[in-house]
PDB file of N, CA and C in Angstrom:
ATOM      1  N   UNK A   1       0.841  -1.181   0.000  1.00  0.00           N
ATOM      2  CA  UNK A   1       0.000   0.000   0.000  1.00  0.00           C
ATOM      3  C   UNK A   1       0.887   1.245   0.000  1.00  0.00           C
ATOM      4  N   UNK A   2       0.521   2.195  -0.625  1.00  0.00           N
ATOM      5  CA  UNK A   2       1.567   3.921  -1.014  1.00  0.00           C
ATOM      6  C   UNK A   2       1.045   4.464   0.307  1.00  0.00           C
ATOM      7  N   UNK A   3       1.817   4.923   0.958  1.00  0.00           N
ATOM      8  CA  UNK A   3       1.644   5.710   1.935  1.00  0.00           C
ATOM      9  C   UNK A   3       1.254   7.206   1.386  1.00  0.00           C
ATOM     10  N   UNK A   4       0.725   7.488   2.490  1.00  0.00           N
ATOM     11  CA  UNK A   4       0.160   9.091   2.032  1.00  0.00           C
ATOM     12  C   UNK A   4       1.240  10.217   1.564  1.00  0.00           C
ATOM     13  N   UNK A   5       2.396   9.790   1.783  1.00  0.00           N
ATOM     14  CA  UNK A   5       3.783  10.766   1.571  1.00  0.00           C
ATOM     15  C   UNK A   5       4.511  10.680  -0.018  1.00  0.00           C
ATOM     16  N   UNK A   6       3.819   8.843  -0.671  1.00  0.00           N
ATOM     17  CA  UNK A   6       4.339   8.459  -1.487  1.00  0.00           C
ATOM     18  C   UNK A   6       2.531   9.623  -2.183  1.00  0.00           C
ATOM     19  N   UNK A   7       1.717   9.495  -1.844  1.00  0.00           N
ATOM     20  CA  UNK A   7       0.211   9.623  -2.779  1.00  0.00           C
ATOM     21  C   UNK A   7       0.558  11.091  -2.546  1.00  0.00           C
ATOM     22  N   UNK A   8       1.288  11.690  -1.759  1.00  0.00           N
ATOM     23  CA  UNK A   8       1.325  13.487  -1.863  1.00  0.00           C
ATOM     24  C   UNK A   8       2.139  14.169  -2.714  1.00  0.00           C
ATOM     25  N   UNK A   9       3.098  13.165  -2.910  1.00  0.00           N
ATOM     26  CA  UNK A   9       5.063  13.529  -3.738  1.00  0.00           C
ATOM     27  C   UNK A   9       3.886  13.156  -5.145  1.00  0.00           C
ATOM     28  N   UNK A  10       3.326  12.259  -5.392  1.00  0.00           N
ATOM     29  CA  UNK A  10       3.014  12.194  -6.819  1.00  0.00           C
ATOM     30  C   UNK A  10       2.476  12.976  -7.587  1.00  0.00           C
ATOM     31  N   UNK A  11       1.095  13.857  -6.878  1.00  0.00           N
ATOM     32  CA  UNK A  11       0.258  14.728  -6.573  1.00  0.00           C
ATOM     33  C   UNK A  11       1.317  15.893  -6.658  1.00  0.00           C
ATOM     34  N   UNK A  12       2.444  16.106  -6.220  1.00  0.00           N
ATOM     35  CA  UNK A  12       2.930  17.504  -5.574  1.00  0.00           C
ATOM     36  C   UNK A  12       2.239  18.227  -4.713  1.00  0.00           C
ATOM     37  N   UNK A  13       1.745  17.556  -3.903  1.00  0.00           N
ATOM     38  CA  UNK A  13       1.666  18.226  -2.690  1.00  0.00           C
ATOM     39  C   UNK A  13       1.922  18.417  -1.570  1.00  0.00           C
ATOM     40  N   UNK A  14       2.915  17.316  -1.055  1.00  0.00           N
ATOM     41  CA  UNK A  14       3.978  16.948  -0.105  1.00  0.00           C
ATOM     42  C   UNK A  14       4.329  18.337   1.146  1.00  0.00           C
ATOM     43  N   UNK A  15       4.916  19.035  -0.394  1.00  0.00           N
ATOM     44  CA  UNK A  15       5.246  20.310   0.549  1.00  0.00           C
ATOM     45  C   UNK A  15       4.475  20.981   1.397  1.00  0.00           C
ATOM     46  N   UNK A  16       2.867  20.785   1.052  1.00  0.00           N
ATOM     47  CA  UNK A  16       2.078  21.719   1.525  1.00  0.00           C
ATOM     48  C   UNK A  16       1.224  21.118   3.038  1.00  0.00           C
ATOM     49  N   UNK A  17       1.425  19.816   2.860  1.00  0.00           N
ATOM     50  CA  UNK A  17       1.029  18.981   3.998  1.00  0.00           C
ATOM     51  C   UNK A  17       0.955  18.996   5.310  1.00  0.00           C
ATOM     52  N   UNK A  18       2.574  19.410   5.485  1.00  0.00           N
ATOM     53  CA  UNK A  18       2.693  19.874   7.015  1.00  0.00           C
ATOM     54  C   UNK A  18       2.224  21.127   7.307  1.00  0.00           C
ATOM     55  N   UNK A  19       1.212  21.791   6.572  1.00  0.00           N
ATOM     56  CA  UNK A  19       0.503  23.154   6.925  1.00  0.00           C
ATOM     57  C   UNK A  19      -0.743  22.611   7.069  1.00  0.00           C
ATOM     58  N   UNK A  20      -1.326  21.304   7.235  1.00  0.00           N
ATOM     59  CA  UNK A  20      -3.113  21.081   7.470  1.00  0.00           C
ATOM     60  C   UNK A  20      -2.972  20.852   8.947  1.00  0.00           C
ATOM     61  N   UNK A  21      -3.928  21.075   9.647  1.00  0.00           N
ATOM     62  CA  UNK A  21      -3.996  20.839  11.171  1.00  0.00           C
ATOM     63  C   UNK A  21      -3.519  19.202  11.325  1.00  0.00           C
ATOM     64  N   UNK A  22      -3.938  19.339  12.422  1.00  0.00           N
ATOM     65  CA  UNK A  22      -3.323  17.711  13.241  1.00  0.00           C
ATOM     66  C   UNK A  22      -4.612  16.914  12.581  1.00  0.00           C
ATOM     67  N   UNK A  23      -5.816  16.958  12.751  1.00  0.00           N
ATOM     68  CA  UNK A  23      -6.634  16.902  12.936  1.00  0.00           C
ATOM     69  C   UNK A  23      -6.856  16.426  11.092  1.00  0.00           C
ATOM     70  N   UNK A  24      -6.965  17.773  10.423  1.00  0.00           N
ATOM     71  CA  UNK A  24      -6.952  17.068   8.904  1.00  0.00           C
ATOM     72  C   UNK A  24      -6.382  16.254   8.549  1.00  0.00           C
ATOM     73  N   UNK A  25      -4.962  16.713   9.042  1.00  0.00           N
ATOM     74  CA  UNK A  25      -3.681  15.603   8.178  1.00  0.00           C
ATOM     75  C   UNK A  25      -4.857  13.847   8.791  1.00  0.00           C
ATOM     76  N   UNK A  26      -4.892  13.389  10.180  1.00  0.00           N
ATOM     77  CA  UNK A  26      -5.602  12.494  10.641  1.00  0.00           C
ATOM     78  C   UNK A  26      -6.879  11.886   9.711  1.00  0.00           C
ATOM     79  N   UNK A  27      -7.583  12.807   9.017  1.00  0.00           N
ATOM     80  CA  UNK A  27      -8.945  12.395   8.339  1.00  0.00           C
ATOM     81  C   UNK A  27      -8.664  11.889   7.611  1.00  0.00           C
ATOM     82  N   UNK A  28      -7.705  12.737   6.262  1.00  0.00           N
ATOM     83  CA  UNK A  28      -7.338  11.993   5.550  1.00  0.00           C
ATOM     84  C   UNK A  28      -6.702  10.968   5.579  1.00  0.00           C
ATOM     85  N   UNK A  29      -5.593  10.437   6.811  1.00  0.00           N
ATOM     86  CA  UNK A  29      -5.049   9.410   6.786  1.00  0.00           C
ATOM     87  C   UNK A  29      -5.897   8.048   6.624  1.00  0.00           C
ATOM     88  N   UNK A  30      -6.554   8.344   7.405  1.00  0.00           N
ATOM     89  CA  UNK A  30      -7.758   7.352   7.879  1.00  0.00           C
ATOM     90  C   UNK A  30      -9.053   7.138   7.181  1.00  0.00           C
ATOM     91  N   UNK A  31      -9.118   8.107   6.032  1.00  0.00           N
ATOM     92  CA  UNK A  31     -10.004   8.263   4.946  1.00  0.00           C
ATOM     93  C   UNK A  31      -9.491   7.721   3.640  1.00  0.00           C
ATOM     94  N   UNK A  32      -8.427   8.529   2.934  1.00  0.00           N
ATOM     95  CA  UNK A  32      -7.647   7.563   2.043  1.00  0.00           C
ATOM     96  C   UNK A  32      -6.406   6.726   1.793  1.00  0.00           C
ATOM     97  N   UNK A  33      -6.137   6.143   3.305  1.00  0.00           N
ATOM     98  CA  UNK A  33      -5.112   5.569   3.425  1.00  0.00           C
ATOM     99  C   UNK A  33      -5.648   3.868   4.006  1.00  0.00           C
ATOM    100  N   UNK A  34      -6.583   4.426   4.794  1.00  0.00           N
ATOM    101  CA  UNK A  34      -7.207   2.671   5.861  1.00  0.00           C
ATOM    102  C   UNK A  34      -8.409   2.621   5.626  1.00  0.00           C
ATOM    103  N   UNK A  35      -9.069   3.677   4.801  1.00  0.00           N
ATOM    104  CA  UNK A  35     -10.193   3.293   4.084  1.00  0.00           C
ATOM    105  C   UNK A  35     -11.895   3.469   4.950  1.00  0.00           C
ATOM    106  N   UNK A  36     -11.132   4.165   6.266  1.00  0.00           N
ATOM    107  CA  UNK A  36     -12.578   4.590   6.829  1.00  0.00           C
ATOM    108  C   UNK A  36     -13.243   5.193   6.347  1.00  0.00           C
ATOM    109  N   UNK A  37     -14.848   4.766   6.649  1.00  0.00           N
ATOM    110  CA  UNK A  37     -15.783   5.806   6.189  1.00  0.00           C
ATOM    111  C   UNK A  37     -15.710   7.203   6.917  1.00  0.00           C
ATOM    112  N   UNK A  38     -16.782   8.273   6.564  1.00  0.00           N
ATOM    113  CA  UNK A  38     -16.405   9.254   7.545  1.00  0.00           C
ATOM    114  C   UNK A  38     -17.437   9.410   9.373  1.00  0.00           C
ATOM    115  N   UNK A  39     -18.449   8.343   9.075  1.00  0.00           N
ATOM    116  CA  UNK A  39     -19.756   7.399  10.304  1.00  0.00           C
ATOM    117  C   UNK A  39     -18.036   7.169  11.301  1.00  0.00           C
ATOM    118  N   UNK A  40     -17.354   5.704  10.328  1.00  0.00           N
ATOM    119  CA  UNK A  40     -16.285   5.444  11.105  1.00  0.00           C
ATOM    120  C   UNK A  40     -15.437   6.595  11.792  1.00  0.00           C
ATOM    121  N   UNK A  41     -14.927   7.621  11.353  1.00  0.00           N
ATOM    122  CA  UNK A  41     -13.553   8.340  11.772  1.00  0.00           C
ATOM    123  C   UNK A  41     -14.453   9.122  12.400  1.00  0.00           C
ATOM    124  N   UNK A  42     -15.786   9.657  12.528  1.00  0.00           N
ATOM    125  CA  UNK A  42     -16.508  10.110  13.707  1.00  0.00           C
ATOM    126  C   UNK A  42     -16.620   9.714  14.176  1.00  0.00           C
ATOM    127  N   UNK A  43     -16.863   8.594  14.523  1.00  0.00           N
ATOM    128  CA  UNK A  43     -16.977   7.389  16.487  1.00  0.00           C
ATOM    129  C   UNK A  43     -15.605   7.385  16.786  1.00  0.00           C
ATOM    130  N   UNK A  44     -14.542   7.207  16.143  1.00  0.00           N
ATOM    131  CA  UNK A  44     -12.993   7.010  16.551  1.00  0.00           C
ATOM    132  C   UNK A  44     -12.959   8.364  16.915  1.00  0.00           C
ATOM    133  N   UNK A  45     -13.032   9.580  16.411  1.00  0.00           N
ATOM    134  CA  UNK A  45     -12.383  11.151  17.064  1.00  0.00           C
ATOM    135  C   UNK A  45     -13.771  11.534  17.985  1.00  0.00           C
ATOM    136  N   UNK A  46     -14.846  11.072  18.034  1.00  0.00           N
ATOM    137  CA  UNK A  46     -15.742  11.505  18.947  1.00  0.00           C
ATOM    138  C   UNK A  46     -16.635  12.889  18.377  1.00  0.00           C
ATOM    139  N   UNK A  47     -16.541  13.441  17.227  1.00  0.00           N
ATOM    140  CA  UNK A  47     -17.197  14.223  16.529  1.00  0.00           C
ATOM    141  C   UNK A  47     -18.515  13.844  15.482  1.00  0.00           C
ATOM    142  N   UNK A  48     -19.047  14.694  15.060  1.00  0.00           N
ATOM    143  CA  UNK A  48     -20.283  14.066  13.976  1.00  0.00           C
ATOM    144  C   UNK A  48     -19.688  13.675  12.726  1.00  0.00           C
ATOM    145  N   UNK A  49     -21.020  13.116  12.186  1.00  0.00           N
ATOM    146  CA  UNK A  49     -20.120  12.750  10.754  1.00  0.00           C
ATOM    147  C   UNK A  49     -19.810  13.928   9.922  1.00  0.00           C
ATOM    148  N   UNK A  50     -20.486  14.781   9.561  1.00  0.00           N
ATOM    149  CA  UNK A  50     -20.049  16.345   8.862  1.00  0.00           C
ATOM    150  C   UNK A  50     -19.547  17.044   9.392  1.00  0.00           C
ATOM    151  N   UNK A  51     -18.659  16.668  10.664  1.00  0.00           N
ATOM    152  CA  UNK A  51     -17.595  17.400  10.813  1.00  0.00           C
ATOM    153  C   UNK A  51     -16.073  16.705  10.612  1.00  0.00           C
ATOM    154  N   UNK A  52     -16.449  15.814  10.353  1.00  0.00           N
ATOM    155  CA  UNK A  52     -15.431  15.286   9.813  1.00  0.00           C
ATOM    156  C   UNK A  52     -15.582  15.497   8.375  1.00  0.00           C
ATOM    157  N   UNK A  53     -16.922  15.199   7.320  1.00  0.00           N
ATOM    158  CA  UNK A  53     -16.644  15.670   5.777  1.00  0.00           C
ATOM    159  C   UNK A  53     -15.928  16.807   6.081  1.00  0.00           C
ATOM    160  N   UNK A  54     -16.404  17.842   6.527  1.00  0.00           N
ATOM    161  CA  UNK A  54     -16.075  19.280   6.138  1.00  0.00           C
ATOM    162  C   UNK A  54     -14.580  19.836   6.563  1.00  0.00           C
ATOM    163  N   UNK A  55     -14.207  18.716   7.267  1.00  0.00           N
ATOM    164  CA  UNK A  55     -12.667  19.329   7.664  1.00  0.00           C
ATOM    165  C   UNK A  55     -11.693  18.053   6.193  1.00  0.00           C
ATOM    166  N   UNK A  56     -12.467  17.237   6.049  1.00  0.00           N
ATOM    167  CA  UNK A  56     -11.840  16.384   5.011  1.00  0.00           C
ATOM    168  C   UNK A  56     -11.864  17.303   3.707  1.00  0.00           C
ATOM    169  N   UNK A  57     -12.958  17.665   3.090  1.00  0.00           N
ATOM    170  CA  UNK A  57     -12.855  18.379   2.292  1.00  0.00           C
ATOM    171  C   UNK A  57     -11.980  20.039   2.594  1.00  0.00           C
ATOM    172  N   UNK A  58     -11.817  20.488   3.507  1.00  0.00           N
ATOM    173  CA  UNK A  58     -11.112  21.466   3.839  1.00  0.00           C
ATOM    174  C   UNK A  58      -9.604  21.626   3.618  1.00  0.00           C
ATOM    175  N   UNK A  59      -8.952  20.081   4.076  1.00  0.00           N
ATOM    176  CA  UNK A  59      -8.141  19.590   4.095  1.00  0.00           C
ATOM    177  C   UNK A  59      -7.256  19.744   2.532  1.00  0.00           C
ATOM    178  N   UNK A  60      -8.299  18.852   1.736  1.00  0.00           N
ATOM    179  CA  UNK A  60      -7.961  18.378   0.159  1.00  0.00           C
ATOM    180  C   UNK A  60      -7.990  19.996  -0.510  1.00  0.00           C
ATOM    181  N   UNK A  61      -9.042  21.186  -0.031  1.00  0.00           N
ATOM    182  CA  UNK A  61      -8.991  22.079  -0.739  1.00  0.00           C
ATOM    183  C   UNK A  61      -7.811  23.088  -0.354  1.00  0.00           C
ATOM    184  N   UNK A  62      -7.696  23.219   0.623  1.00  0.00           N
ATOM    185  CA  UNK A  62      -5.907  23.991   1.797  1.00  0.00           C
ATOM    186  C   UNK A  62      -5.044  23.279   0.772  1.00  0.00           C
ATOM    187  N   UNK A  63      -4.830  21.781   0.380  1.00  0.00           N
ATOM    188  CA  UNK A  63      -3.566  21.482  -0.409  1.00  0.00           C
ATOM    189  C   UNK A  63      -3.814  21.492  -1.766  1.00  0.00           C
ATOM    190  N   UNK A  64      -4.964  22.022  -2.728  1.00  0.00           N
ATOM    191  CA  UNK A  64      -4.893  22.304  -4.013  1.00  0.00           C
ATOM    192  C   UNK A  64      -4.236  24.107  -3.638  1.00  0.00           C
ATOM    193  N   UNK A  65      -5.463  24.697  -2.897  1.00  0.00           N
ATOM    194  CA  UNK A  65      -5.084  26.344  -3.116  1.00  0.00           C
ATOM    195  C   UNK A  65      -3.607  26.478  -3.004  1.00  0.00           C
ATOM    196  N   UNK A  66      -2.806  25.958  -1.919  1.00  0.00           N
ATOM    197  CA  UNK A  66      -1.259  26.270  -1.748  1.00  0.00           C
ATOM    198  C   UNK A  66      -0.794  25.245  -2.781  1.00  0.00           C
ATOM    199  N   UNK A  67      -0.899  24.839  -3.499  1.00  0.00           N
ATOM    200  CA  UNK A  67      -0.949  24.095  -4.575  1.00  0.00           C
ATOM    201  C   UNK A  67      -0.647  25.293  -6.110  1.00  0.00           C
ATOM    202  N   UNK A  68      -1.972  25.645  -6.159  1.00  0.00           N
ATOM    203  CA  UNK A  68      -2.075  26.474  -6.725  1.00  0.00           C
ATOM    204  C   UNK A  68      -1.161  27.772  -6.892  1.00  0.00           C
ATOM    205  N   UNK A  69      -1.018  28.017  -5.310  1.00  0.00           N
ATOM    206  CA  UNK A  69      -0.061  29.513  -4.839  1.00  0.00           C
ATOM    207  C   UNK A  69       1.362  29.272  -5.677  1.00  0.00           C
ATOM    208  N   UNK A  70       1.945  28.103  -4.873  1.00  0.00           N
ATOM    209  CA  UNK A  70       2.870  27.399  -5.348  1.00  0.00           C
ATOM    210  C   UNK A  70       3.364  28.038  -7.016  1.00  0.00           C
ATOM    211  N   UNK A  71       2.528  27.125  -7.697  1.00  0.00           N
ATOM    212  CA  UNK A  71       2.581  27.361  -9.377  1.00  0.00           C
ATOM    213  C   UNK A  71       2.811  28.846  -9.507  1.00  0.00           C
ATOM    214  N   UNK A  72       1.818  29.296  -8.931  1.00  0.00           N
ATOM    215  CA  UNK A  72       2.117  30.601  -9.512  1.00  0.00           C
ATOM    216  C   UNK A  72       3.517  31.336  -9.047  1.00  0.00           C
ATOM    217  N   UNK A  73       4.340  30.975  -8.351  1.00  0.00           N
ATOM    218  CA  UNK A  73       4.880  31.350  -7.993  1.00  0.00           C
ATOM    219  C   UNK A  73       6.693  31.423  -8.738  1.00  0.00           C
ATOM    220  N   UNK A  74       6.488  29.939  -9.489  1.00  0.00           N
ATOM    221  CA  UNK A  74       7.344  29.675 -10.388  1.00  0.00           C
ATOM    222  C   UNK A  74       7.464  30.143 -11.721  1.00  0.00           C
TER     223      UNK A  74
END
């Protein structure tokens, strides 16, 4: 299985990673890495289920925009 470091370097987004909270970097691990649903990774962190979508999707959109910044920058 690609670890999330190998699925971020491919992506180019590696760099931008260690700027998502503790908390995001976590969703996603556990979302597209071990394949939890987001029902699941809300009973494991003790939150609802749409608060976990919304920090998942928060997450994925924080590493396109600095993504984005990035490019432009070159």
């Amino acid at each position: 299985m690609n670890t999330l470091e190998d699925i971020l370097s491919c992506l180019n987004l590696h760099h931008n990673y260690p700027r998502l909270t503790d908390r995001e970097k976590n969703i996603l691990t556990l979302y597209y890495l071990k394949g939890y649903t987001d029902i699941e990774i809300a009973r494991r962190l003790g939150i609802c289920q749409q608060n976990v979508n919304r920090q998942r999707r928060r997450g994925i959109s924080k590493l396109r925009k600095l993504r984005k910044e990035g490019l432009k920058k070159d």
